[in-house]
N, C-alpha and C. Protein backbone atom coordinates (compact mmCIF):
# COMPACT_ATOMS: atom_id res chain seq x y z
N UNK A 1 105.19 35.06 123.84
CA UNK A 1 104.24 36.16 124.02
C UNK A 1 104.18 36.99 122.75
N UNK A 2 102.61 37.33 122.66
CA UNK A 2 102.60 38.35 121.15
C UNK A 2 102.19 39.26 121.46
N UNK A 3 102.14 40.59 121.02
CA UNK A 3 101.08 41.73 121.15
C UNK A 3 99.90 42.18 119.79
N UNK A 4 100.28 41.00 118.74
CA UNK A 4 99.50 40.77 117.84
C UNK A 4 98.60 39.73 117.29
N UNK A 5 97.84 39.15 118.51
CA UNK A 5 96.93 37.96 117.90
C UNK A 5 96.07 38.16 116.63
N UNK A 6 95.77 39.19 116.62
CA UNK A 6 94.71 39.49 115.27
C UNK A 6 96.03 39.18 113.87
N UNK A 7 96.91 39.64 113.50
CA UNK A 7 97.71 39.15 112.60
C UNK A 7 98.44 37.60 112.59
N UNK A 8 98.46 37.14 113.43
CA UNK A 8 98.57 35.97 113.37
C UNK A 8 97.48 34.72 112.84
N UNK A 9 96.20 35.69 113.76
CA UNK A 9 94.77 34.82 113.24
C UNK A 9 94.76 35.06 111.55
N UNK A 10 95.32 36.22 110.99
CA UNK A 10 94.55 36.67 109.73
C UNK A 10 95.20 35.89 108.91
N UNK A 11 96.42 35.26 109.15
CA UNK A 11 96.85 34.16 108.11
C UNK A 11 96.38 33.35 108.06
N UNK A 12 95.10 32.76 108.56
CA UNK A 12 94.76 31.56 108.08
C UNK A 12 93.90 32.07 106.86
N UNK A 13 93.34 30.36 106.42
CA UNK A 13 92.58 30.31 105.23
C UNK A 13 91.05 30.76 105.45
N UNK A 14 90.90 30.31 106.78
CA UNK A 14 89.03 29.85 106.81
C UNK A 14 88.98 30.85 108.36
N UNK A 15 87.98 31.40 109.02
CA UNK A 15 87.66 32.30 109.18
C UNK A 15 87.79 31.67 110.94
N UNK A 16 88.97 31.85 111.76
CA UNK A 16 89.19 31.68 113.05
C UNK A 16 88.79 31.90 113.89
N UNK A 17 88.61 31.13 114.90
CA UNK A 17 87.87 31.81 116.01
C UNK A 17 88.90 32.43 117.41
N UNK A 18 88.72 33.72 118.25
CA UNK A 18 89.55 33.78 118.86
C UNK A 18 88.97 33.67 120.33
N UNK A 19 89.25 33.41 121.34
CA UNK A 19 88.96 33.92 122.77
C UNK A 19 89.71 34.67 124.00
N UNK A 20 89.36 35.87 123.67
CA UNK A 20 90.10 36.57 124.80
C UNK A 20 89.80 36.45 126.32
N UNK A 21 90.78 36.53 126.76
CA UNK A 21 90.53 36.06 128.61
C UNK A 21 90.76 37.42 129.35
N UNK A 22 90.55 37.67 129.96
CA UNK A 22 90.81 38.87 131.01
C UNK A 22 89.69 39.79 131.41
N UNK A 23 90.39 40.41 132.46
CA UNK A 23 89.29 41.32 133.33
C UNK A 23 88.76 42.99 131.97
N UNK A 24 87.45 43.15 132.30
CA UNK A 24 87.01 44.20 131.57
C UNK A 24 87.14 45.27 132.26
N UNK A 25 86.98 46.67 132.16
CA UNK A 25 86.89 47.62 133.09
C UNK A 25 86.33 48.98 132.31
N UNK A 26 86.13 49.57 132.96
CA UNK A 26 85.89 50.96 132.66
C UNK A 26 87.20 52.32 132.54
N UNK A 27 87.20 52.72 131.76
CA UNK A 27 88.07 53.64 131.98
C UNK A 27 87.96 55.19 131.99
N UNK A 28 88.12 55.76 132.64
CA UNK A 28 87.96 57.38 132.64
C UNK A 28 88.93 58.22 132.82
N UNK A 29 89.41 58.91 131.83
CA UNK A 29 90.33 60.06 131.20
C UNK A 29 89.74 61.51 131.61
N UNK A 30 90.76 61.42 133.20
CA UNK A 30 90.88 63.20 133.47
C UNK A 30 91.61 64.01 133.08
N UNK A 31 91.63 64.83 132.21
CA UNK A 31 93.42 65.51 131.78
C UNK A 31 92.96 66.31 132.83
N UNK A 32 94.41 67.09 133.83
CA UNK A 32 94.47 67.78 134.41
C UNK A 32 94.85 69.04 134.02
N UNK A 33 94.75 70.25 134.88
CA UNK A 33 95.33 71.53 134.45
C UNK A 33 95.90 71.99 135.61
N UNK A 34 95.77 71.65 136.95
CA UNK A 34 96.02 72.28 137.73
C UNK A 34 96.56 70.93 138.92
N UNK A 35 98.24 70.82 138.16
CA UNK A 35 98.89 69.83 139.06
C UNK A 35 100.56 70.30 139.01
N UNK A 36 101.14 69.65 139.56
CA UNK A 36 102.43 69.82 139.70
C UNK A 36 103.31 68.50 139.67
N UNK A 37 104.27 68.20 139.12
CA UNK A 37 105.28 67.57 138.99
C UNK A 37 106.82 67.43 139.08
N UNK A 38 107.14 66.66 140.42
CA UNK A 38 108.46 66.86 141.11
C UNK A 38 109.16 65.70 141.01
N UNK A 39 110.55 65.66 140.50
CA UNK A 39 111.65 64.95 139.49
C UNK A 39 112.79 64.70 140.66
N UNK A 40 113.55 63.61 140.60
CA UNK A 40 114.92 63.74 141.49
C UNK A 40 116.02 64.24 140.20
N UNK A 41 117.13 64.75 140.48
CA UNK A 41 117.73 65.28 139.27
C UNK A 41 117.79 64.21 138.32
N UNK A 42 117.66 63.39 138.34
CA UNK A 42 118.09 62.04 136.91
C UNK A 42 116.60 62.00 136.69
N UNK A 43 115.56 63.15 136.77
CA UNK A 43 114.17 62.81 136.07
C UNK A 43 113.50 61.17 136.35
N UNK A 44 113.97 60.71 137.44
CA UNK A 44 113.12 59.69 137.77
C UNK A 44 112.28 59.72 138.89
N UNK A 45 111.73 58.37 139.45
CA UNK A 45 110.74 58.70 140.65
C UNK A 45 110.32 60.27 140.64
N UNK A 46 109.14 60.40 139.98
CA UNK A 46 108.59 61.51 139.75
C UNK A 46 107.34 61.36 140.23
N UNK A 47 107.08 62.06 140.87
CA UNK A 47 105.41 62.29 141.81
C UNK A 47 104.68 63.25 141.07
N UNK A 48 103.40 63.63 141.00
CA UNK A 48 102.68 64.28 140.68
C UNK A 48 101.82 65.01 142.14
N UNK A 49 101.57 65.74 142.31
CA UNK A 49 101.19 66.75 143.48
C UNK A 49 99.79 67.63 142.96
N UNK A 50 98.68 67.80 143.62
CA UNK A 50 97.75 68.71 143.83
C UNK A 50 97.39 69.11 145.03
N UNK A 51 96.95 70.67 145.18
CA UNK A 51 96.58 70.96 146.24
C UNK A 51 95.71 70.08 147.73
N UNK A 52 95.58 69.60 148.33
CA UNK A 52 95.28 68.88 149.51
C UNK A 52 94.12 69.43 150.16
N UNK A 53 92.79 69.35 150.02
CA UNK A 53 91.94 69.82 150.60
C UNK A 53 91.01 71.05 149.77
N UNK A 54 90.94 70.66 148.42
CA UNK A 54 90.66 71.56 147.81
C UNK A 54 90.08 71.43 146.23
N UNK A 55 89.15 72.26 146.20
CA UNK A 55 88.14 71.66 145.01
C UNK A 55 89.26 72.38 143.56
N UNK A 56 89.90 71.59 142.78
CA UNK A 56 90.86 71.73 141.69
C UNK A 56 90.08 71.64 140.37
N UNK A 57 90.26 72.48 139.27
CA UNK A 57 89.42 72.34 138.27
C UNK A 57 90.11 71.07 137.42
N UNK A 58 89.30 70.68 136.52
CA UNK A 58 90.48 69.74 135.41
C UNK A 58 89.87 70.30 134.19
N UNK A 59 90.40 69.45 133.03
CA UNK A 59 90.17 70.24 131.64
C UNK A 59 89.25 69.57 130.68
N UNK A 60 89.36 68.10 130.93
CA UNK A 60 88.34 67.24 130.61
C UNK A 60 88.07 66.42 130.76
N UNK A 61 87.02 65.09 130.63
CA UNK A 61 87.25 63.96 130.78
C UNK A 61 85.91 63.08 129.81
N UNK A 62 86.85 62.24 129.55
CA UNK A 62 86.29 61.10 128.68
C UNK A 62 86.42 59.52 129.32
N UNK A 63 84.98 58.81 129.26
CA UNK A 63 84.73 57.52 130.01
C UNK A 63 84.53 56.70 128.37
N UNK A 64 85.02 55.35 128.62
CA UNK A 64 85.54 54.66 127.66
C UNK A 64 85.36 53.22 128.44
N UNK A 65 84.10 52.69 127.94
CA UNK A 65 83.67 51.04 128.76
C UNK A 65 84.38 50.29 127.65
N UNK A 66 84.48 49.42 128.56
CA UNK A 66 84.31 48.15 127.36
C UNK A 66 86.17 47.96 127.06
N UNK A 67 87.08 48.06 128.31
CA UNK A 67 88.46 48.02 127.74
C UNK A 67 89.22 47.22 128.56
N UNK A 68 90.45 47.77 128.92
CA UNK A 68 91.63 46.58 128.96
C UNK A 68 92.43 45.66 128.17
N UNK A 69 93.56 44.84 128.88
CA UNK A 69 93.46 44.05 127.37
C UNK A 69 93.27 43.36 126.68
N UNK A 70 92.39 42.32 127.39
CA UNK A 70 91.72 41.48 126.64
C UNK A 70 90.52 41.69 125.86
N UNK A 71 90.15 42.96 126.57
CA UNK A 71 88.61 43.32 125.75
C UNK A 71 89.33 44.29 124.44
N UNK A 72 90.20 45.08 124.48
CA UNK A 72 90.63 45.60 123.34
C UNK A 72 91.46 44.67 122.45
N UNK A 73 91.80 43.47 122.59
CA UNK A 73 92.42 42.28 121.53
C UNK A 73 90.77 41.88 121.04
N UNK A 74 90.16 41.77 121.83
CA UNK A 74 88.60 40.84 120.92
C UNK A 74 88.03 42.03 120.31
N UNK A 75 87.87 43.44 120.57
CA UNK A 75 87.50 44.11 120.13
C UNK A 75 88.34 44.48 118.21
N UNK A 76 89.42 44.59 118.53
CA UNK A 76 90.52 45.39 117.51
C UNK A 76 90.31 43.57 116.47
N UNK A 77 90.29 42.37 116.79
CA UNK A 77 89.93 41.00 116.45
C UNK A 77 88.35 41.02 115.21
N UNK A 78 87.71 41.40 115.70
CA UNK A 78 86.49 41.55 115.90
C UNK A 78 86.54 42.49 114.14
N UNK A 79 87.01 43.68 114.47
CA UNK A 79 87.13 44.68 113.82
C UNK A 79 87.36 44.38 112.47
N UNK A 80 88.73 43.14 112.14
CA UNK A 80 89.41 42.86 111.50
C UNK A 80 88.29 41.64 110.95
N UNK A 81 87.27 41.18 111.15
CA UNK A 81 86.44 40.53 110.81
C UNK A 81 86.01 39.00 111.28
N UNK A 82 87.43 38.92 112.84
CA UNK A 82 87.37 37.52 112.94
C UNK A 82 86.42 37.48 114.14
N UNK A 83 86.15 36.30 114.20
CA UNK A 83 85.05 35.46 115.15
C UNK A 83 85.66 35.78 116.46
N UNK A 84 85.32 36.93 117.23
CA UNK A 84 86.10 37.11 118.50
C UNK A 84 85.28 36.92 119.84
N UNK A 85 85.31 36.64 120.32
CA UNK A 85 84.54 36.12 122.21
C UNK A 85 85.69 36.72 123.25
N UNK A 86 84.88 37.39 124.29
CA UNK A 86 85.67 37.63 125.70
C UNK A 86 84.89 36.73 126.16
N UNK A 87 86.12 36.37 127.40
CA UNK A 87 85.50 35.72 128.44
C UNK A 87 86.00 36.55 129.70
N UNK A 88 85.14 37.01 130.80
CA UNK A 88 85.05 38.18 131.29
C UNK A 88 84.17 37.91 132.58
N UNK A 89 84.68 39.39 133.39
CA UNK A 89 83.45 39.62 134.72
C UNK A 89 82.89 41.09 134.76
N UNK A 90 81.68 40.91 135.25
CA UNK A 90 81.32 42.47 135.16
C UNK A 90 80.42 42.31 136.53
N UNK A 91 80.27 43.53 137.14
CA UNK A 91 79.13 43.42 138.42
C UNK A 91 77.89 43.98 138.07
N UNK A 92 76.90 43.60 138.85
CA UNK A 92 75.18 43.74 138.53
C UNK A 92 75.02 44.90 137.99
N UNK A 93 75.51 45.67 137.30
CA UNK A 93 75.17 47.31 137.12
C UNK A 93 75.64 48.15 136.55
N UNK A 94 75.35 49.48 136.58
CA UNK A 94 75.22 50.30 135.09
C UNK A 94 76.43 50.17 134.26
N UNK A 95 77.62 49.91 134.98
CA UNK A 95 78.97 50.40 134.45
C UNK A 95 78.95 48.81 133.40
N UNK A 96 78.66 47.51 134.19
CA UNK A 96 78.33 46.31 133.39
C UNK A 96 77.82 46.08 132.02
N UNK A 97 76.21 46.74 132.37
CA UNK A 97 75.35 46.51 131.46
C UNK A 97 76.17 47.65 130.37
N UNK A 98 77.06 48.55 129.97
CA UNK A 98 77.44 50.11 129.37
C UNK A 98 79.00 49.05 128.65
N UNK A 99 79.35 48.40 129.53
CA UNK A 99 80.46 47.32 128.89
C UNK A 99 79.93 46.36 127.70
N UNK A 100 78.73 45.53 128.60
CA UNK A 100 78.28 44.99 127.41
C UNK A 100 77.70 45.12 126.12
N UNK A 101 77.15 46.34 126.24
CA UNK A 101 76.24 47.53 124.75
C UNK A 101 78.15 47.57 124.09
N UNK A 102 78.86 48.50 124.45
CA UNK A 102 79.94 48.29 123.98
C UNK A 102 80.62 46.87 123.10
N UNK A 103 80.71 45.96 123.95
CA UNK A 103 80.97 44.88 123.32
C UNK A 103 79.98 44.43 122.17
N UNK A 104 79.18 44.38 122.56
CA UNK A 104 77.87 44.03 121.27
C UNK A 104 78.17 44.96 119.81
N UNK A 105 78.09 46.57 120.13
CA UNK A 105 78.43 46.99 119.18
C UNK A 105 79.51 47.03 118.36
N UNK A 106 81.15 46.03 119.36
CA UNK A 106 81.82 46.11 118.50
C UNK A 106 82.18 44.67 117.57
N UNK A 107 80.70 43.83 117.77
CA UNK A 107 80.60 42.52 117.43
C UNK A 107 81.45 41.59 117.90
N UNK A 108 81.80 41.89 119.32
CA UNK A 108 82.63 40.89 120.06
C UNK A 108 81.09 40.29 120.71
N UNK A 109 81.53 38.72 120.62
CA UNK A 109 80.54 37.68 121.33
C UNK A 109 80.46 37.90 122.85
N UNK A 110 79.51 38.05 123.30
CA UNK A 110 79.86 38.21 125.07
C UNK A 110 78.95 36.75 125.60
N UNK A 111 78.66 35.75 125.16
CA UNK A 111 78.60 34.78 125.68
C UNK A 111 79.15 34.41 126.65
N UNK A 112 80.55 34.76 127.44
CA UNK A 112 81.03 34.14 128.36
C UNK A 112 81.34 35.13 129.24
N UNK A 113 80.69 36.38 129.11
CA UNK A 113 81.23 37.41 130.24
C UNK A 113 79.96 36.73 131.06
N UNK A 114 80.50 37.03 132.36
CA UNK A 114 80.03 36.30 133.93
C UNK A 114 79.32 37.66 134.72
N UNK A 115 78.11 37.71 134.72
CA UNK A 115 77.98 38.80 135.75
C UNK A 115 77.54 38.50 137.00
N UNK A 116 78.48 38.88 137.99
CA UNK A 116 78.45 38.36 139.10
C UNK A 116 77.62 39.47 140.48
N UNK A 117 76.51 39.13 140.98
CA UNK A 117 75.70 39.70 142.05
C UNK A 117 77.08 40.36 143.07
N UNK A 118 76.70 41.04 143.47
CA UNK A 118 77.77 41.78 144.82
C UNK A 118 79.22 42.13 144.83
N UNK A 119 79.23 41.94 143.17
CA UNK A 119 80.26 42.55 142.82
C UNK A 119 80.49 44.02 141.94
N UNK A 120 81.47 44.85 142.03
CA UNK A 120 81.30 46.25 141.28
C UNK A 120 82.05 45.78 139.72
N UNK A 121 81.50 46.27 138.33
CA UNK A 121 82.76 46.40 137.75
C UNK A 121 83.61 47.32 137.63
N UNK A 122 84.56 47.18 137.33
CA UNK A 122 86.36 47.85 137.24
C UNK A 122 85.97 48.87 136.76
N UNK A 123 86.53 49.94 137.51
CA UNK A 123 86.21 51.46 136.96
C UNK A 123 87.88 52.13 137.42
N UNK A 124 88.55 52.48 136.06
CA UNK A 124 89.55 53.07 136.28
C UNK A 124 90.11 54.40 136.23
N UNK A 125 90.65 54.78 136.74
CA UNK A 125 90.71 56.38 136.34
C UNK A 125 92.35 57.37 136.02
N UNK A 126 91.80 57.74 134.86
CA UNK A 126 93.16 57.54 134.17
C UNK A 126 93.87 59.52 134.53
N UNK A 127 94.25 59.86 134.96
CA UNK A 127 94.94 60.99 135.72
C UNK A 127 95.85 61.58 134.31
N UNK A 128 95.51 62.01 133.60
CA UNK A 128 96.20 62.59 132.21
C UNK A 128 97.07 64.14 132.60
N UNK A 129 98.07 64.21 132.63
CA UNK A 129 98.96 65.87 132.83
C UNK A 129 100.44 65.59 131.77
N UNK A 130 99.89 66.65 131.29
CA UNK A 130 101.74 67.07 130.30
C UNK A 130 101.25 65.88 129.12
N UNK A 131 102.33 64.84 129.16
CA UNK A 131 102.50 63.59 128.12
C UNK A 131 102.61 62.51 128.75
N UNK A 132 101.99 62.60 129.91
CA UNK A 132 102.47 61.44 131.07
C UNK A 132 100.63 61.09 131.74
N UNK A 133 100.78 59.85 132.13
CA UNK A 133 99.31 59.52 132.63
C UNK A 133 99.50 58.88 133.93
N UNK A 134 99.30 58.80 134.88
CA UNK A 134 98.77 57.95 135.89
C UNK A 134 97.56 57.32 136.43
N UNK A 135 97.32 56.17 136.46
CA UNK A 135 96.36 55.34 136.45
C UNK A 135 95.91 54.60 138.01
N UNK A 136 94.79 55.19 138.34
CA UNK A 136 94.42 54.41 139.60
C UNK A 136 93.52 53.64 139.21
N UNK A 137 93.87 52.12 139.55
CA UNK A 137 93.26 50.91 139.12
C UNK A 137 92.72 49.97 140.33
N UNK A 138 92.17 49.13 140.05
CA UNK A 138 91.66 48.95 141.52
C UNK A 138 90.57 47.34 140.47
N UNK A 139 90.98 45.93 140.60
CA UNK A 139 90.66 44.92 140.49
C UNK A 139 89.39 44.07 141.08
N UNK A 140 88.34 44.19 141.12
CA UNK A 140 86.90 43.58 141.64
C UNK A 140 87.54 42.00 142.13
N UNK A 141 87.50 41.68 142.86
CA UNK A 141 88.17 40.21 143.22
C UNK A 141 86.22 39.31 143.04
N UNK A 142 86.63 39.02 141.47
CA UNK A 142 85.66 38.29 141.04
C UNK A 142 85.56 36.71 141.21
N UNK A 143 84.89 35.88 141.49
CA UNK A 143 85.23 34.44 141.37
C UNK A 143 85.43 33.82 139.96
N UNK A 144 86.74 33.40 139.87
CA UNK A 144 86.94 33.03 138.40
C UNK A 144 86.79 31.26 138.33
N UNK A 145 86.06 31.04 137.57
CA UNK A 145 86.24 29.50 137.78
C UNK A 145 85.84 29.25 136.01
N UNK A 146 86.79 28.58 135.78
CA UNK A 146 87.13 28.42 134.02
C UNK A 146 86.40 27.49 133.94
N UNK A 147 85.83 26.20 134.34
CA UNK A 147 85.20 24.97 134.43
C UNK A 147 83.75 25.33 134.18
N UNK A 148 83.12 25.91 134.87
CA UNK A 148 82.04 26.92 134.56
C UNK A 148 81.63 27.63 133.47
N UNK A 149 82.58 28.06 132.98
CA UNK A 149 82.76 29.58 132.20
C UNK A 149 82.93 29.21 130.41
N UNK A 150 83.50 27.71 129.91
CA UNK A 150 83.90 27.19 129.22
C UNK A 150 83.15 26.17 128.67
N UNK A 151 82.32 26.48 127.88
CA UNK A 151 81.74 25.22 126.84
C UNK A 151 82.11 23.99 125.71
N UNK A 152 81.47 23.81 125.34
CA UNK A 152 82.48 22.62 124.36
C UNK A 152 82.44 23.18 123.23
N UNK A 153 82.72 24.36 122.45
CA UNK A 153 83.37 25.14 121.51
C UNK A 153 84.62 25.10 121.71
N UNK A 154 85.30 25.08 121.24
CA UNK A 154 86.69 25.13 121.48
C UNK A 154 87.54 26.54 120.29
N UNK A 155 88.21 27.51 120.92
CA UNK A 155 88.48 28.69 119.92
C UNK A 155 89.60 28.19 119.06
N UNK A 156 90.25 28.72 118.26
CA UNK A 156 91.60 28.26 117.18
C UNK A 156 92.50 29.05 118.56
N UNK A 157 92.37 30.30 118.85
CA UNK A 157 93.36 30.77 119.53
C UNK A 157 92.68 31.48 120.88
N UNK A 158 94.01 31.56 122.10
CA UNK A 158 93.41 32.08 123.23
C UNK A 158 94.35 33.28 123.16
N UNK A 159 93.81 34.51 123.82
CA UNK A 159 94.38 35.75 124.37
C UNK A 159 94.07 35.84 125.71
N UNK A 160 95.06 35.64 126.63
CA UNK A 160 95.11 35.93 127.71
C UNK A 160 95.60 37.25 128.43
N UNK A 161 95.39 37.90 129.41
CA UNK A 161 95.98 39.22 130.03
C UNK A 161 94.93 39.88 131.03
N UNK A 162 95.42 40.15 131.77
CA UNK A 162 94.79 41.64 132.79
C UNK A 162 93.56 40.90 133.73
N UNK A 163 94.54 40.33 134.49
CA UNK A 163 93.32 39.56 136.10
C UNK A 163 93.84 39.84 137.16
N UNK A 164 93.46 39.78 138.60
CA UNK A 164 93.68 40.27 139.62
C UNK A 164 94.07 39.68 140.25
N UNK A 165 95.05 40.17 141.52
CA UNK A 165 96.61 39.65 142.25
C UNK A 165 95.95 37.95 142.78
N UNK A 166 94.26 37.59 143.25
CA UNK A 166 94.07 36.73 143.58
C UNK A 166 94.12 35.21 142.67
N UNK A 167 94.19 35.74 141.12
CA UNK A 167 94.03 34.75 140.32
C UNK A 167 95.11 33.58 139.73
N UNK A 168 95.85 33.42 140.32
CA UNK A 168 96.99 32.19 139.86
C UNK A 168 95.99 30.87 139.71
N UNK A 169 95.33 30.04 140.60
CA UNK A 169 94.82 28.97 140.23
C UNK A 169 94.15 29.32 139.26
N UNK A 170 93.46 30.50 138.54
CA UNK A 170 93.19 31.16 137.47
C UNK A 170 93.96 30.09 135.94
N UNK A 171 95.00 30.82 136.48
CA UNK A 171 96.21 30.88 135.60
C UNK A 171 96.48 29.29 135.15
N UNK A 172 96.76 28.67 136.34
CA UNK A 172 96.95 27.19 136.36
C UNK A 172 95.78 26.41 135.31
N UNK A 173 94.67 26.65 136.19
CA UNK A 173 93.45 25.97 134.75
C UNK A 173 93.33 26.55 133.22
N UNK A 174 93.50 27.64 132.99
CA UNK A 174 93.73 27.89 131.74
C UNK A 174 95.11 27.22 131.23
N UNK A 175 96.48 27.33 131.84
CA UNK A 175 97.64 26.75 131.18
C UNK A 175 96.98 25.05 130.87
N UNK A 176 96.50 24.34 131.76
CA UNK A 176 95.92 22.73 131.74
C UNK A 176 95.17 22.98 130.78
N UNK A 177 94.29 23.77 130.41
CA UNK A 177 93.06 23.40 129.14
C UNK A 177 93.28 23.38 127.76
N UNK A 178 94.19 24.73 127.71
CA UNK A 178 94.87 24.94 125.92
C UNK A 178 95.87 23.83 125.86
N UNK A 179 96.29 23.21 126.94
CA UNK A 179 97.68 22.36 126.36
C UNK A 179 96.50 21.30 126.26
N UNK A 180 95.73 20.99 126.90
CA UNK A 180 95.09 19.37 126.65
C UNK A 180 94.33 19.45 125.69
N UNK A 181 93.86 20.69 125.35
CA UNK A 181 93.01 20.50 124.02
C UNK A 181 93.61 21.40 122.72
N UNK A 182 95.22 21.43 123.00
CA UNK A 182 95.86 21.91 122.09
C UNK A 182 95.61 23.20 121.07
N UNK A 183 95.45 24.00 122.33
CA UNK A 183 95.03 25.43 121.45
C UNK A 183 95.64 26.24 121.82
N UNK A 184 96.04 27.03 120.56
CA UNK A 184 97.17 28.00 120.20
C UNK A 184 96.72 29.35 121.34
N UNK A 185 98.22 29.67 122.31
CA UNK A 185 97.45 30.86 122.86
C UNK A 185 98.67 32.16 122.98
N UNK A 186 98.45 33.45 123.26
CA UNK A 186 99.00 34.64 123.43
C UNK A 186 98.80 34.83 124.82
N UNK A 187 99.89 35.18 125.56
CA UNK A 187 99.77 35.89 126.89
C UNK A 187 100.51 37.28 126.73
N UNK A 188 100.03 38.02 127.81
CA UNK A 188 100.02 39.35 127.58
C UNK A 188 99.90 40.09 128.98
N UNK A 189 101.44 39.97 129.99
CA UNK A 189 100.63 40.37 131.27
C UNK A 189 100.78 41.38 131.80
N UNK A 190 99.58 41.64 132.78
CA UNK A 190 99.00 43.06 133.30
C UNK A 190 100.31 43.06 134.87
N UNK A 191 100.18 44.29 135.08
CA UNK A 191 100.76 44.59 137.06
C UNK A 191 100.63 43.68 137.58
N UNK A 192 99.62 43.14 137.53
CA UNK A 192 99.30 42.08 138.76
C UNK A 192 100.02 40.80 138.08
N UNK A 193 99.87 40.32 136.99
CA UNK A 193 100.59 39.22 136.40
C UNK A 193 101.89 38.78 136.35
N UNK A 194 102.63 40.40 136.38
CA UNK A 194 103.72 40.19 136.51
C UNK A 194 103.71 40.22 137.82
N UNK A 195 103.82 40.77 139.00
CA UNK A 195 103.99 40.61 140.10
C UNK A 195 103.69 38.68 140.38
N UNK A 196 102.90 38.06 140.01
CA UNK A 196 102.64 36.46 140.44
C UNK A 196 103.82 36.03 139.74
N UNK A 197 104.57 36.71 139.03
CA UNK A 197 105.81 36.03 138.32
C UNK A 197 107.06 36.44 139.20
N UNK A 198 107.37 37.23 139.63
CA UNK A 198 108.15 37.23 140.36
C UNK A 198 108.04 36.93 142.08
N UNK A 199 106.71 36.54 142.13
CA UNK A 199 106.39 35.82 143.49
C UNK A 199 106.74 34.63 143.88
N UNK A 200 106.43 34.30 142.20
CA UNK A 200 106.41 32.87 141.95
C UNK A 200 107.50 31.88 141.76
């Protein structure tokens, strides 16, 4: 496992291609002002608390499409000048179409993002207080089918990370494709990924 595919790609000679795998989402940054935070004495299991029934001000917030981690490896990829592609899901609508302007502008290829009818895309919301964040996340159970999704391009390298608790046969067809067609890949896993690892 790496957390640096873009430096690995940049050693080559001739100009690589990468493909990132994983779920896209939306993200939205509330900093709070008006919360509370309760510690057991060893400062662990720590809860965060707001009033219950009651309209609470916050201090700001910033929405940020187009992320996660596969979309921020093709993006930060991209940046660095290499040939970067997600392969991705988004649902029929605004938060979708606001992912893909994103991606375009950051010259990531969206050829293989999937937009799927009757589905929402990933909208997360990121709970900001003190130096500490909490994140309510919540996974679109998209139909992933790699057979579909996969043309006869073939990338130099894969980035894998961040799919939802339903996706192991996911998992399985991507491990079968890079080994049979021998392409270099990075995994990188999300909550849910690890949880199929210790299920598993």
């Amino acid at each position: 496992m790496t957390h640096n595919p873009c430096g690995i790609l940049g050693t080559m000679n001739t100009k690589p291609t990468m493909l990132a795998i994983g779920d896209i989402l939306i993200d939205a940054f509330i900093e709070l002002q008006d919360a509370r935070v309760h510690c057991n004495i060893d400062d662990e299991n720590c809860e965060i608390s707001m009033r219950w029934g009651d309209k609470i001000p916050y201090k700001n917030l910033t929405v940020i499409p187009a992320v996660g981690n596969a979309a921020n490896a093709a993006v930060s990829c991209a940046r660095l000048g290499l040939d970067a592609k997600l392969l991705s899901h988004i649902g029929n609508d605004k938060h979708g179409e606001e992912c893909l302007e994103a991606l375009k502008g950051n010259n990531v290829a969206t050829d293989y993002i999937i937009t799927q009818d009757g589905k929402k895309t990933n909208y997360h919301f990121v709970l900001s207080y003190e130096a500490e964040r909490t994140i309510l996340i919540k996974h679109e159970q998209f139909d992933y089918n790699l057979a579909k999704q996969i043309g006869d391009g073939m990338p130099d390298w894969v980035y894998f990370s961040g799919t939802a608790e339903h996706s192991l046969p996911y998992h399985i067809d991507i491990a079968a494709w890079v080994k049979k067609n021998n392409i270099k890949m990075a995994f990188q896993p999300n909550t849910f990924q690890i949880g199929l690892e210790q299920k598993n």
